[in-house]
PDB file of N, CA and C in Angstrom:
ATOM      1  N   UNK A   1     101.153  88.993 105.615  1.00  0.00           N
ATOM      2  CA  UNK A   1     100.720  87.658 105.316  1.00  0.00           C
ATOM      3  C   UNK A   1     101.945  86.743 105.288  1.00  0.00           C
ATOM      4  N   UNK A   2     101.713  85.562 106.082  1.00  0.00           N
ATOM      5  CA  UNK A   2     102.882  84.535 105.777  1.00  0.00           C
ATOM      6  C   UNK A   2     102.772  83.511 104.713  1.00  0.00           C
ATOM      7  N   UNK A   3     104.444  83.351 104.590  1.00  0.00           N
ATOM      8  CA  UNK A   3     104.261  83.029 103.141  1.00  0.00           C
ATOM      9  C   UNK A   3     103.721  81.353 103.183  1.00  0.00           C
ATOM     10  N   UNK A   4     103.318  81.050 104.136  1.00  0.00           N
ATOM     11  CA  UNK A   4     102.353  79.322 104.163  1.00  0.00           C
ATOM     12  C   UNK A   4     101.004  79.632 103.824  1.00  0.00           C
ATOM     13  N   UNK A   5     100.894  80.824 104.133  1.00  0.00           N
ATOM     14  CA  UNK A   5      99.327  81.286 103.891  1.00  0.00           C
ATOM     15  C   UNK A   5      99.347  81.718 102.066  1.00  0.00           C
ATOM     16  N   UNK A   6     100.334  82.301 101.720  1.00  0.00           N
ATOM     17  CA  UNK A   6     100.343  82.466 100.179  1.00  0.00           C
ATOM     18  C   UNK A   6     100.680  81.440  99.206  1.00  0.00           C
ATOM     19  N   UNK A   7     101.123  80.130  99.931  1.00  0.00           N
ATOM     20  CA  UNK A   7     101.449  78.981  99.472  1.00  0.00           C
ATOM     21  C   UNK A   7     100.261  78.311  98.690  1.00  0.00           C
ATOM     22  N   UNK A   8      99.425  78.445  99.710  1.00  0.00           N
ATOM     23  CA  UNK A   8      97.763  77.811  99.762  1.00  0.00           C
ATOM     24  C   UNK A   8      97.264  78.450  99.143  1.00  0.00           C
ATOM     25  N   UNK A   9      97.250  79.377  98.432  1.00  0.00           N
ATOM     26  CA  UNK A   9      96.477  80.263  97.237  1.00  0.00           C
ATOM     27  C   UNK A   9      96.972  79.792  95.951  1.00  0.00           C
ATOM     28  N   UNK A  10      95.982  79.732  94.905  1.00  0.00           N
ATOM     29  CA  UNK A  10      95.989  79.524  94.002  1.00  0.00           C
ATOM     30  C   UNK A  10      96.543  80.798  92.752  1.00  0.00           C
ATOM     31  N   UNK A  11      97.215  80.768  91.630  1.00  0.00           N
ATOM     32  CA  UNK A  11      97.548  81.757  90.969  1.00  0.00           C
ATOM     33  C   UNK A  11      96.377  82.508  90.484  1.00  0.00           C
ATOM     34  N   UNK A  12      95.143  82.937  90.174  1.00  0.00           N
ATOM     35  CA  UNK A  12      94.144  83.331  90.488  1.00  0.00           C
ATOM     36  C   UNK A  12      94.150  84.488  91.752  1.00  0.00           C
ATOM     37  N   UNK A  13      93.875  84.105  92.826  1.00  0.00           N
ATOM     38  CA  UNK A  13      94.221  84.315  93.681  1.00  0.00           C
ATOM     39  C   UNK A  13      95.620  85.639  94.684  1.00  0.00           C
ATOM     40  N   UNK A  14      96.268  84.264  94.014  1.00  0.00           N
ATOM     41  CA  UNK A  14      98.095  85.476  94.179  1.00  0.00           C
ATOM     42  C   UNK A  14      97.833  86.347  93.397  1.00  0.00           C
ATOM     43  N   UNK A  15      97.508  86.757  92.240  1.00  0.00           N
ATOM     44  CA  UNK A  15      97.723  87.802  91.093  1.00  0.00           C
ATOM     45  C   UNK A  15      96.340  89.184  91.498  1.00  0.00           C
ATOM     46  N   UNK A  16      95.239  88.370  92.271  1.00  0.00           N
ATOM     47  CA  UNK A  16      94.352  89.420  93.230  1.00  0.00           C
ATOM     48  C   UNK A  16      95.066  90.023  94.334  1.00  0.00           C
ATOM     49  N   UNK A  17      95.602  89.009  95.171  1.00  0.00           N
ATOM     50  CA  UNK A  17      95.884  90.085  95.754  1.00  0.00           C
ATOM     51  C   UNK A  17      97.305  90.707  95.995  1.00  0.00           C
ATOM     52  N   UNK A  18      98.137  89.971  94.870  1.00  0.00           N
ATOM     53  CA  UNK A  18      99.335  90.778  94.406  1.00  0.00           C
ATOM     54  C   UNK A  18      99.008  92.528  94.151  1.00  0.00           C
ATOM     55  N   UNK A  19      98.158  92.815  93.458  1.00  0.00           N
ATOM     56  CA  UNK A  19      97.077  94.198  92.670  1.00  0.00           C
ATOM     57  C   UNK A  19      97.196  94.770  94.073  1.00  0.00           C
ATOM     58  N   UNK A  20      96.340  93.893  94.813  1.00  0.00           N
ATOM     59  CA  UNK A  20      95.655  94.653  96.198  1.00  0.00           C
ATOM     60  C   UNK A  20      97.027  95.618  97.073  1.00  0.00           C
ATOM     61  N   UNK A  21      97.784  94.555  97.378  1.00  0.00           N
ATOM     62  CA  UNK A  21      99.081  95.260  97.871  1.00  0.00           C
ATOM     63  C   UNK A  21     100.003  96.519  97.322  1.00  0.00           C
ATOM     64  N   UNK A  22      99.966  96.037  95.860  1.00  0.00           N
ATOM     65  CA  UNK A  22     100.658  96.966  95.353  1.00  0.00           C
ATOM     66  C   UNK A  22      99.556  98.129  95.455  1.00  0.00           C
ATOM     67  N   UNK A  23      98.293  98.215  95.543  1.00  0.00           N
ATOM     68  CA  UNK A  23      97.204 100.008  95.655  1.00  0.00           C
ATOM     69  C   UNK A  23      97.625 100.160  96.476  1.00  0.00           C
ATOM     70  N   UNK A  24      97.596  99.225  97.916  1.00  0.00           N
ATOM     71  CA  UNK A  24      98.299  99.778  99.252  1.00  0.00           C
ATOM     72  C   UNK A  24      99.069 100.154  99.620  1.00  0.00           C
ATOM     73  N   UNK A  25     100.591  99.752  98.506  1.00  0.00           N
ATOM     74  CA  UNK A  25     101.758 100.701  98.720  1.00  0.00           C
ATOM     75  C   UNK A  25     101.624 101.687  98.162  1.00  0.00           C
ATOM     76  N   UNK A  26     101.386 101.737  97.068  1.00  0.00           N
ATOM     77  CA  UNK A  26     100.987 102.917  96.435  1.00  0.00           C
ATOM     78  C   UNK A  26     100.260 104.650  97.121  1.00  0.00           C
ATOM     79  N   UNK A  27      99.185 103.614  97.996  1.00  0.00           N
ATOM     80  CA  UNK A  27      98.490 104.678  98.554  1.00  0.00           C
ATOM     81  C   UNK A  27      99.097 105.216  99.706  1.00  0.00           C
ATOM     82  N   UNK A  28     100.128 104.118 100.478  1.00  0.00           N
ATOM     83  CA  UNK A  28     101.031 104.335 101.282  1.00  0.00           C
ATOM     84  C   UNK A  28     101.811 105.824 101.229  1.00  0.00           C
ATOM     85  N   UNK A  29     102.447 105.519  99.987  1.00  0.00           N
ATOM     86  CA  UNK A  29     103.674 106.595  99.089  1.00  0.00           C
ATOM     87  C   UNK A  29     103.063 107.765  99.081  1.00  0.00           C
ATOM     88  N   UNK A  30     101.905 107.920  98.353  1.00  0.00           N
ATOM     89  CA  UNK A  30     100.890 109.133  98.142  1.00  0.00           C
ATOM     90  C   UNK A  30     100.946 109.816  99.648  1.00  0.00           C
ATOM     91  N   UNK A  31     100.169 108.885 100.417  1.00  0.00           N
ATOM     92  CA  UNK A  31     100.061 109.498 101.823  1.00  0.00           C
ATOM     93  C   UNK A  31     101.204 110.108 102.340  1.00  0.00           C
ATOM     94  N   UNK A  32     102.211 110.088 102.177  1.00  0.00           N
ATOM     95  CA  UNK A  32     103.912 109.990 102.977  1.00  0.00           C
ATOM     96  C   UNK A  32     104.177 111.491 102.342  1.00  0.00           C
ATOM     97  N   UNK A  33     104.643 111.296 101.069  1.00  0.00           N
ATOM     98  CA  UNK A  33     104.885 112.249  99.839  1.00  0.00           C
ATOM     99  C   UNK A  33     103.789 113.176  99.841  1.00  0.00           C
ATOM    100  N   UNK A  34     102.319 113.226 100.466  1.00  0.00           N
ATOM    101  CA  UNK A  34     101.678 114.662 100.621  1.00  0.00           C
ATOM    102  C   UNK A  34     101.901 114.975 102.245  1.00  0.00           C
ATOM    103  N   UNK A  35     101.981 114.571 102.957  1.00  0.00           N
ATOM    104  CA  UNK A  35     102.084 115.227 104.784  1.00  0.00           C
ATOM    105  C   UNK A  35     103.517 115.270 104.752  1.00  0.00           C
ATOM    106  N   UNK A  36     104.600 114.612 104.295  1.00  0.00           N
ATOM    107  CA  UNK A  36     105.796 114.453 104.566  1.00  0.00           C
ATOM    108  C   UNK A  36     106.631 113.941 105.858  1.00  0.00           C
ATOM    109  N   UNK A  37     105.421 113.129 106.129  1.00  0.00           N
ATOM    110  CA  UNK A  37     105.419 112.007 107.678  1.00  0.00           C
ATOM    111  C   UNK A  37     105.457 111.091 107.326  1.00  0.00           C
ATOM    112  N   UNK A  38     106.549 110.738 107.441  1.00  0.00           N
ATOM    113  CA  UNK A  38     106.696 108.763 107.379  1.00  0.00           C
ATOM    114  C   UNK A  38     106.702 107.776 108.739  1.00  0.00           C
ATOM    115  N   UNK A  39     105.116 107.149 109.465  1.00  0.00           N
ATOM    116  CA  UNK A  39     105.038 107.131 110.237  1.00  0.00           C
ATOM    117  C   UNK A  39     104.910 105.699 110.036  1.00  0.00           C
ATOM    118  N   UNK A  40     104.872 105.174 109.279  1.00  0.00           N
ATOM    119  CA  UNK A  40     104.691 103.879 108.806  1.00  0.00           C
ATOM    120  C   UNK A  40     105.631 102.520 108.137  1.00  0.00           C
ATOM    121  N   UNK A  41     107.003 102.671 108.675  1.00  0.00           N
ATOM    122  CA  UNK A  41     108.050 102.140 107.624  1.00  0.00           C
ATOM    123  C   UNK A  41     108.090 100.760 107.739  1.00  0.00           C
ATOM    124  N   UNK A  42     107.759 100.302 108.787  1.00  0.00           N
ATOM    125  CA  UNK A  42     107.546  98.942 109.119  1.00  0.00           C
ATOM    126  C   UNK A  42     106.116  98.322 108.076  1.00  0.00           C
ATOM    127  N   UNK A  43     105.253  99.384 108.229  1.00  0.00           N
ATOM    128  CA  UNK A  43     104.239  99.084 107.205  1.00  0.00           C
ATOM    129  C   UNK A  43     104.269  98.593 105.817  1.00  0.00           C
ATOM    130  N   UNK A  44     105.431  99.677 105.439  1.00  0.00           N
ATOM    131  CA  UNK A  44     105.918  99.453 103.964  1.00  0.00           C
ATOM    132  C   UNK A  44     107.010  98.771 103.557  1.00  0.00           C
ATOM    133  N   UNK A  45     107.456  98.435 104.785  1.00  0.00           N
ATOM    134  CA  UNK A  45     108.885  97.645 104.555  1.00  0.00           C
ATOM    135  C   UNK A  45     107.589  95.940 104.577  1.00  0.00           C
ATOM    136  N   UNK A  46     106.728  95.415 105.027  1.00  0.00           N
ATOM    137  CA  UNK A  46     106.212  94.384 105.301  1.00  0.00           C
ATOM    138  C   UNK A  46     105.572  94.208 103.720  1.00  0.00           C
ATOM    139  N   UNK A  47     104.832  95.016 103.262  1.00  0.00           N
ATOM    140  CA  UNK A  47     104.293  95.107 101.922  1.00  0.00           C
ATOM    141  C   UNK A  47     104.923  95.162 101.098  1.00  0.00           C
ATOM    142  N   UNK A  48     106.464  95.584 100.657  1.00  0.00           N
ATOM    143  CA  UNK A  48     107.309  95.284 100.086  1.00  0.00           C
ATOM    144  C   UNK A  48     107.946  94.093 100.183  1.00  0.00           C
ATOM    145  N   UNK A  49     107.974  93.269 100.807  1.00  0.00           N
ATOM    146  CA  UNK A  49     108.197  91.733 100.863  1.00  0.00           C
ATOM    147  C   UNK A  49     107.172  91.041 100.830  1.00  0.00           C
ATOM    148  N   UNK A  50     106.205  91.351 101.205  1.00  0.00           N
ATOM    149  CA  UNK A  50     104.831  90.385 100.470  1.00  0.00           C
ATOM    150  C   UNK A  50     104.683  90.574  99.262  1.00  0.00           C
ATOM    151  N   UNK A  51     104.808  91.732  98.188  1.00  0.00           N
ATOM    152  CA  UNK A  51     105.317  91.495  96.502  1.00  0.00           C
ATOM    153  C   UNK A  51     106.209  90.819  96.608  1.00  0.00           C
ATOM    154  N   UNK A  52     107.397  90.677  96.755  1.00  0.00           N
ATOM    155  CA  UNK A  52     108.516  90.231  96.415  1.00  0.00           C
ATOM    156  C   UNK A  52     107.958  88.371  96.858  1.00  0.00           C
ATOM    157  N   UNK A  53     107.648  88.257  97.385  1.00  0.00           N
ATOM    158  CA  UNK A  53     107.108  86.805  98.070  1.00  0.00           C
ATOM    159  C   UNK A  53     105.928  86.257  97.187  1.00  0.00           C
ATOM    160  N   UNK A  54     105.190  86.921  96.503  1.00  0.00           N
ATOM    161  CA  UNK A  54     103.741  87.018  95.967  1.00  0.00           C
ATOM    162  C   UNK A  54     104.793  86.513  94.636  1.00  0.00           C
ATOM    163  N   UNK A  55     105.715  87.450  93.700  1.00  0.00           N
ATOM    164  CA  UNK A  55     106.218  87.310  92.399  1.00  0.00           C
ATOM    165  C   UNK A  55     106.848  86.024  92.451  1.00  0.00           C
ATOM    166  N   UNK A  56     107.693  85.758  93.474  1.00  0.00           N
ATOM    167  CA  UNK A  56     108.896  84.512  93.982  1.00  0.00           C
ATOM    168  C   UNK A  56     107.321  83.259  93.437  1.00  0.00           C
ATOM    169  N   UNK A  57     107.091  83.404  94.020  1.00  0.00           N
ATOM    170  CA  UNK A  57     105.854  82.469  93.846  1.00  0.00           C
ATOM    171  C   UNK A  57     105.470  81.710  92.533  1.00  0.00           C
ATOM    172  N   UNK A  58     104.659  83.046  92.363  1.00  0.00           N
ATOM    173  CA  UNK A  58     103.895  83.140  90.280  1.00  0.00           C
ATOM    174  C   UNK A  58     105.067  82.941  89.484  1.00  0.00           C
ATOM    175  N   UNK A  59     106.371  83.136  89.609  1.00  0.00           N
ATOM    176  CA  UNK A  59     107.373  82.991  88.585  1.00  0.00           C
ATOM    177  C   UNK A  59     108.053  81.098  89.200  1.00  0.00           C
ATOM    178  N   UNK A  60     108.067  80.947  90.409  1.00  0.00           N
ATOM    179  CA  UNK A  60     108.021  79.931  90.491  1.00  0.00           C
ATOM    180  C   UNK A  60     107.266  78.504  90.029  1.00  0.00           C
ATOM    181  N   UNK A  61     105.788  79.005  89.886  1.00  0.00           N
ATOM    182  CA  UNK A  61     104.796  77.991  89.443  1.00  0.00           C
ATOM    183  C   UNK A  61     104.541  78.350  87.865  1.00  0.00           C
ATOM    184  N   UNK A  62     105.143  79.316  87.081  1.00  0.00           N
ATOM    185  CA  UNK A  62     105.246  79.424  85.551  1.00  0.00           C
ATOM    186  C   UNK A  62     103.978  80.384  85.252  1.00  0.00           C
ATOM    187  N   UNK A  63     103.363  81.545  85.990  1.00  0.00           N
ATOM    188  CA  UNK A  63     102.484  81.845  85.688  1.00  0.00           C
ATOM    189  C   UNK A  63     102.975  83.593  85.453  1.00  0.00           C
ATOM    190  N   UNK A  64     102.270  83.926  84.701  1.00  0.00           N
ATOM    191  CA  UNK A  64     103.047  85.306  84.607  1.00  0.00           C
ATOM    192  C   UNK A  64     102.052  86.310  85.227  1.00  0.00           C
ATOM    193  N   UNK A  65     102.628  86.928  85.632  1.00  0.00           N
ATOM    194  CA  UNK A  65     102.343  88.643  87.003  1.00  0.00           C
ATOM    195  C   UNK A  65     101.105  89.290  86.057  1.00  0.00           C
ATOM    196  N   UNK A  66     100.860  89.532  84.965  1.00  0.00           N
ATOM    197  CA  UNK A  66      99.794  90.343  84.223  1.00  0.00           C
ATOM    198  C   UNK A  66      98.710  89.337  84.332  1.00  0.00           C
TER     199      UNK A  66
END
């Protein structure tokens, strides 16, 4: 997701699908750490900067991550 598109979301919003990303890395890791194939790094390298972009955000507009 680009970050003009996360601009336009409301904190509501960012903090949904902040959650969402982080299950997806999560489930990412799981997947990797049981086959021991990391076929995906671009995947997780992209989702790891959409948190980091998602927090930049919510801490920018005074809203807190919980």
């Amino acid at each position: 997701m680009h970050i003009k598109d996360l601009r336009s979301l409301d904190a509501d919003a960012l903090k949904s699908r902040l959650q969402q990303v982080q299950l997806d890395l999560t489930i990412e890791k799981r997947k990797i750490a049981s086959t021991g194939v990391q076929t995906k790094k671009a995947k997780i390298r992209e989702m790891k900067k959409t948190i980091a972009q998602i927090k930049t955000l919510l801490k920018e507009r005074g809203v807190s991550e919980e």
